[in-house]
Protein backbone atom coordinates (compact mmCIF):
# COMPACT_ATOMS: atom_id res chain seq x y z
CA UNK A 1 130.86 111.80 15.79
CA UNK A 2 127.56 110.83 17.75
CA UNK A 3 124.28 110.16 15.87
CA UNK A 4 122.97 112.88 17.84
CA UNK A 5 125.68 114.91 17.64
CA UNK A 6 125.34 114.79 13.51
CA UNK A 7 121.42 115.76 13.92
CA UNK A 8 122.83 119.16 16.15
CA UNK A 9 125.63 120.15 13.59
CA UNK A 10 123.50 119.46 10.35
CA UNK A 11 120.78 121.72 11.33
CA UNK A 12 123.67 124.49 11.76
CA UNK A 13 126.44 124.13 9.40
CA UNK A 14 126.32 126.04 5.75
CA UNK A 15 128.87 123.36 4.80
CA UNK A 16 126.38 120.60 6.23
CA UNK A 17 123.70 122.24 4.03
CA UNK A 18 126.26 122.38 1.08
CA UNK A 19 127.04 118.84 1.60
CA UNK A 20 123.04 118.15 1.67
CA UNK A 21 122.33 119.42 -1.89
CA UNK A 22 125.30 117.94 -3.47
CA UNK A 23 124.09 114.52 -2.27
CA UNK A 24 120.72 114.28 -2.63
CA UNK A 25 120.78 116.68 -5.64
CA UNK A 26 123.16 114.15 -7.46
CA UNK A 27 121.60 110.61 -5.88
CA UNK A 28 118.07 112.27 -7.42
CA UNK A 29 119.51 112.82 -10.99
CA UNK A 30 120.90 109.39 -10.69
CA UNK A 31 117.49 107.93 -9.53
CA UNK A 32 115.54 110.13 -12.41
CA UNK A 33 118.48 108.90 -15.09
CA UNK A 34 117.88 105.21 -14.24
CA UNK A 35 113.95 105.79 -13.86
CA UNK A 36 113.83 106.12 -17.95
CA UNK A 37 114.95 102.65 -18.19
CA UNK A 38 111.68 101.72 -16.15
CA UNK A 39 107.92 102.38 -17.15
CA UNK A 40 107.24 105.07 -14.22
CA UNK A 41 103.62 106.45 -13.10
CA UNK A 42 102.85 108.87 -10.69
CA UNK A 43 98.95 109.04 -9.94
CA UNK A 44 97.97 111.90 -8.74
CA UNK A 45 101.54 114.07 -8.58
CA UNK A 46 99.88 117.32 -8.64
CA UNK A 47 98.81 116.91 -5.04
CA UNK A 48 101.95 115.97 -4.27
CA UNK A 49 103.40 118.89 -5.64
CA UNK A 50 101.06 121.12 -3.70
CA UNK A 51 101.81 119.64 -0.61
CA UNK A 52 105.29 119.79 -1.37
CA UNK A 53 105.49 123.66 -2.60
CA UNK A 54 102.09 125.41 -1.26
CA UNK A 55 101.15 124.10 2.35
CA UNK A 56 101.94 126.64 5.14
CA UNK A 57 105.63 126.92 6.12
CA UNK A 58 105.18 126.49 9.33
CA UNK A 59 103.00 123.37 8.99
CA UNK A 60 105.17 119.92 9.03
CA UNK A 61 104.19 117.18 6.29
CA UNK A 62 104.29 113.54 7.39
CA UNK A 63 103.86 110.74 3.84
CA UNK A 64 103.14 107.72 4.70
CA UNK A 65 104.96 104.83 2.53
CA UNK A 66 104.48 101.26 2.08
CA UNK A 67 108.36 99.85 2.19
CA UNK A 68 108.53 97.04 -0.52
CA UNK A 69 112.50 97.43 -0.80
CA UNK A 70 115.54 99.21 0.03
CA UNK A 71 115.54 101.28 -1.88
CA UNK A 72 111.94 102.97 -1.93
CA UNK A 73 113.47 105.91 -0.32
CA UNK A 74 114.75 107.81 -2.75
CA UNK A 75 112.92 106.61 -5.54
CA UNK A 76 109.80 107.41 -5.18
CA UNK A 77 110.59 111.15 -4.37
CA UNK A 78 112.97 111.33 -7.16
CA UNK A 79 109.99 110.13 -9.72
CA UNK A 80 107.33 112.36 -8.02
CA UNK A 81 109.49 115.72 -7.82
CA UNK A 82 110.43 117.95 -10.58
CA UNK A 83 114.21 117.94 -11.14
CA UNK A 84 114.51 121.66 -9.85
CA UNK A 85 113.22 120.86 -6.60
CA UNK A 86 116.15 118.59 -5.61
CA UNK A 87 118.25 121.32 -5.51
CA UNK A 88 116.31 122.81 -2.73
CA UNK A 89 117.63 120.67 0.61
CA UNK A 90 115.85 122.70 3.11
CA UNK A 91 112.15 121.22 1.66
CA UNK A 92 113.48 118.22 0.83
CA UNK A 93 112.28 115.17 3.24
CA UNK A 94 114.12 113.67 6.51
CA UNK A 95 113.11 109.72 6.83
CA UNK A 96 113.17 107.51 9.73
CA UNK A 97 116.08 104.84 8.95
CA UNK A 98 116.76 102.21 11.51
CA UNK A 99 119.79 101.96 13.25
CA UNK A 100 121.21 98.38 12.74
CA UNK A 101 121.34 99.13 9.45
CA UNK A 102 121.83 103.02 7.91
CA UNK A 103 123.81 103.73 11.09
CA UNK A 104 126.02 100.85 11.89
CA UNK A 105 129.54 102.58 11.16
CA UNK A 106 130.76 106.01 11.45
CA UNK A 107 130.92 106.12 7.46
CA UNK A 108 127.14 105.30 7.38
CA UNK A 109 126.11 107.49 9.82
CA UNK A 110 127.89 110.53 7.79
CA UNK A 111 126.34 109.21 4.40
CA UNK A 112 123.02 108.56 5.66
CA UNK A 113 122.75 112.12 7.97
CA UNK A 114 123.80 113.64 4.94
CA UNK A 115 121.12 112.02 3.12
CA UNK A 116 118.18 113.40 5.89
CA UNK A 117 118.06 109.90 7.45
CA UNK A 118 117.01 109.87 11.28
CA UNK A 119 118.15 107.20 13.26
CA UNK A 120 115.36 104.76 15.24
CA UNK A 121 116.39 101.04 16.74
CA UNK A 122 113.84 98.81 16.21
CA UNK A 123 111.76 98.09 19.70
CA UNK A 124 112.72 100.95 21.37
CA UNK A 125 108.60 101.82 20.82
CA UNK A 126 107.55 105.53 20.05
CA UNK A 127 108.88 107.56 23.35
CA UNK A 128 112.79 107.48 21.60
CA UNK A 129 115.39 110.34 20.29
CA UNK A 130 115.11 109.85 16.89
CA UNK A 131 111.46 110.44 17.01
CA UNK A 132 112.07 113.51 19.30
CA UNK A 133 113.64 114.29 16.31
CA UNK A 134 111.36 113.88 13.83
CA UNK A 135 109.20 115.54 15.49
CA UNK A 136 111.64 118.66 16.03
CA UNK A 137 111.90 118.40 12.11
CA UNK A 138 107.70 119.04 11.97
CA UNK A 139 107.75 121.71 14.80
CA UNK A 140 110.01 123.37 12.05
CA UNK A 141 107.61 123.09 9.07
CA UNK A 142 109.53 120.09 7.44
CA UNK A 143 108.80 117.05 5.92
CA UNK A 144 109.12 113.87 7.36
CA UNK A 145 108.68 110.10 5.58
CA UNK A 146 107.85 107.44 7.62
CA UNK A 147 107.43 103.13 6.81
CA UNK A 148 104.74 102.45 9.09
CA UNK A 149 105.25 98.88 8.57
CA UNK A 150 108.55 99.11 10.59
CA UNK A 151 110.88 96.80 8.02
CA UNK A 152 110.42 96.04 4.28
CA UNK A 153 107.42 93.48 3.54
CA UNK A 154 108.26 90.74 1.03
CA UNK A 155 104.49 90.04 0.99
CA UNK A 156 103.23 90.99 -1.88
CA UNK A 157 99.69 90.56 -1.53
CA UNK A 158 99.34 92.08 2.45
CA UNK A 159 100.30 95.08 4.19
CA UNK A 160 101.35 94.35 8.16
CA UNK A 161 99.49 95.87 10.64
CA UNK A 162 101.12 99.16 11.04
CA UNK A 163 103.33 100.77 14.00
CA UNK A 164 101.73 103.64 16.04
CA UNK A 165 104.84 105.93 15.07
CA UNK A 166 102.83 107.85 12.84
CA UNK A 167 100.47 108.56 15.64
CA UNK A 168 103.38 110.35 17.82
CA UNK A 169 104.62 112.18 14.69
CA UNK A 170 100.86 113.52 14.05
CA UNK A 171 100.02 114.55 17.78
CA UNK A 172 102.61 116.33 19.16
CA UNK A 173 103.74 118.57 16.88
CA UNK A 174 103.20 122.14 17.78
CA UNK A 175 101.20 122.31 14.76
CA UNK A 176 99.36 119.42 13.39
CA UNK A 177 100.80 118.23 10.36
CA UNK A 178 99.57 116.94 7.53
CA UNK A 179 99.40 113.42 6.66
CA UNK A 180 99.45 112.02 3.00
CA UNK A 181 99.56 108.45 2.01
CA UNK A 182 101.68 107.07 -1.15
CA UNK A 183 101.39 103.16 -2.23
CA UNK A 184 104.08 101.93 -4.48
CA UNK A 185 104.35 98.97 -6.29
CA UNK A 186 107.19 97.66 -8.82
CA UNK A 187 110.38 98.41 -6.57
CA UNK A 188 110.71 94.73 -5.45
CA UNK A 189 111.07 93.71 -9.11
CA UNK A 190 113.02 96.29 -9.72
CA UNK A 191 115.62 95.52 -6.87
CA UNK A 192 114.66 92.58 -5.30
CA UNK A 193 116.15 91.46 -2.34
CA UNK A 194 119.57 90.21 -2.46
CA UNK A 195 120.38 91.36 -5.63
CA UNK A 196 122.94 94.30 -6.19
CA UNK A 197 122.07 95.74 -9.39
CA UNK A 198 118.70 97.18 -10.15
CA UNK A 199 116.88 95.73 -13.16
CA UNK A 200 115.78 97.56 -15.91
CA UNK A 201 112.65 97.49 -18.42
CA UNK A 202 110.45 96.92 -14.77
CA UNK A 203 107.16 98.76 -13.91
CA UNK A 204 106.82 100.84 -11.09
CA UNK A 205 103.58 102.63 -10.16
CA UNK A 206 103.22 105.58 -7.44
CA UNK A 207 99.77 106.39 -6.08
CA UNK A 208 99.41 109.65 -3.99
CA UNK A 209 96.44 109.48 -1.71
CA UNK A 210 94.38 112.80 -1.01
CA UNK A 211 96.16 114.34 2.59
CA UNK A 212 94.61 113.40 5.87
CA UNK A 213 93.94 116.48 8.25
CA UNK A 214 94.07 115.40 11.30
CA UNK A 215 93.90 118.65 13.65
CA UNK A 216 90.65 118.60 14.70
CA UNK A 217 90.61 115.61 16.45
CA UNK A 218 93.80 116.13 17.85
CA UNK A 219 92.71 119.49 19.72
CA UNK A 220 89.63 117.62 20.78
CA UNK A 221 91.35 114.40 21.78
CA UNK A 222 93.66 116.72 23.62
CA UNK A 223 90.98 119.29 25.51
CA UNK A 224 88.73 115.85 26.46
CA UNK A 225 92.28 113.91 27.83
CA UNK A 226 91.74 111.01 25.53
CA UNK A 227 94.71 108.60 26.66
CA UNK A 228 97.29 109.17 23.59
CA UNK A 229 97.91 105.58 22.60
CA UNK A 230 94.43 105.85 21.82
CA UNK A 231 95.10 108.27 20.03
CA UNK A 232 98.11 107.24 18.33
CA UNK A 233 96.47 104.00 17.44
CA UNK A 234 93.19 106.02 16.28
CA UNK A 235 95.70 108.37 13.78
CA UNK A 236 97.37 104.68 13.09
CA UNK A 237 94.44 103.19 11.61
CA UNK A 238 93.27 106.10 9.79
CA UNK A 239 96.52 105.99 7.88
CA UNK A 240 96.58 102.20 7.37
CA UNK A 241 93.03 102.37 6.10
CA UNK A 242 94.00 104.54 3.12
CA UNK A 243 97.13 102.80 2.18
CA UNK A 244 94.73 100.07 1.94
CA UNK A 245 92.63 101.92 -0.31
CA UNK A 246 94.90 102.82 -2.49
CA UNK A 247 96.28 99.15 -2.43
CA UNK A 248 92.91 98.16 -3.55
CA UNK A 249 93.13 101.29 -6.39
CA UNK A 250 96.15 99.50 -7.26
CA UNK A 251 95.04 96.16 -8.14
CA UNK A 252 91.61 97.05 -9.50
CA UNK A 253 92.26 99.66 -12.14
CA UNK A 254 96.30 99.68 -12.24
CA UNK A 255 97.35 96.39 -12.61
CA UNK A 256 94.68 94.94 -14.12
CA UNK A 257 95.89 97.31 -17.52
CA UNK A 258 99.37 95.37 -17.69
């Protein structure tokens, strides 16, 4: 079965859907379970929450992630939702995953589709299917998680300049969604690269940003025929501006407390 082909049937199939909870309801007890092993903070969850429950249904959400390791996605939604909520599939996120590596065989295309993981090759640029798709997803009211840095950053101490996939996925959506930043730190102590077990007794801190509403400028930038990678670049830098804010939250009153 196509990558494409799994993105048509999942949207349809009650068994799909069935197949949705069970995994993501079970891989998000298993995250929470092994998150009481770590010291876990979530600044700011409760606007989070209300952009996860209370924003109009027809309005898509896009976060906006640093990606410090592999496994960021699902762990940070698993420590910022309630465990209720995971048994809800149809509000839980879809995330951008890249190709070469979530959907190299048949069996991890089926895993990771079941998981809500788009498919996107590296270099293709913005104008590909899986972002057609992601952006079906937000003319649908969903939410959507993107890694604007395009790959996981072993830097510790500097975020890359980000892609202008954001940008797409915030202008031509039917209805603007809304944008809201998250910076992470502690997942590339907790599993750092090359290693196959996580490690426990780590810290891991989650800061939710305030949401980004971008709709206004995208109906002006639209009605003066602003060229849209200026746009998408303008949306871009908004977003990486934040994340660096937060970064900078981070290190001043966060870490410093350790």
């Amino acid at each position: 079965m196509s990558v494409s082909s799994i993105f048509k049937y999942r949207t349809k199939s009650i068994l799909w859907k069935a197949g949705e909870m069970i995994a993501m309801a079970g891989i998000g007890i298993i995250c929470k379970g092994f998150l009481l092993t770590t010291n876990c903070s979530v600044h700011n969850r409760r606007t989070f929450s209300d952009m996860f429950a209370k924003r109009d249904p027809h309005q898509g959400l896009i976060t906006v992630c640093n990606h410090d390791s592999v496994v960021d996605d699902p762990v940070i939604w698993e420590a910022a939702l309630r465990t209720g909520q995971l048994f809800n599939p149809d509000k839980m996120r879809w995330t951008i995953g890249a190709s070469e590596i979530c959907f190299k065989t048949r069996a991890h295309s089926l895993f990771f589709s079941i998981g809500r993981v788009i498919s996107v090759t590296r270099g293709e640029g913005v104008y590909q299917k899986g972002m057609d798709q992601a952006i079906q997803c937000l003319n649908g009211g969903s939410w959507v998680n993107i890694f604007p840095e395009g790959r996981v950053n072993y830097d510790d101490n500097l975020l890359p300049r980000f892609k202008w996939g954001v940008g797409r996925l915030a202008y031509e959506p039917e209805i603007t969604p809304i944008i809201l930043p998250v910076y992470h730190k502690g997942l590339s102590e907790i599993q750092p690269s090359g290693k196959a077990l996580p490690r426990v007794g780590k810290s891991l801190d989650i800061l939710i940003g305030e949401p980004l509403y971008v709709a206004e400028y995208v109906k002006k930038a639209k009605e003066d025929g602003i060229e849209v990678y200026t746009v998408y670049k303008t949306i871009t830098d908004l977003v990486e501006v934040e994340l660096e804010k937060l970064e900078t939250q981070y290190y001043n009153s966060i870490k410093i407390n350790y």
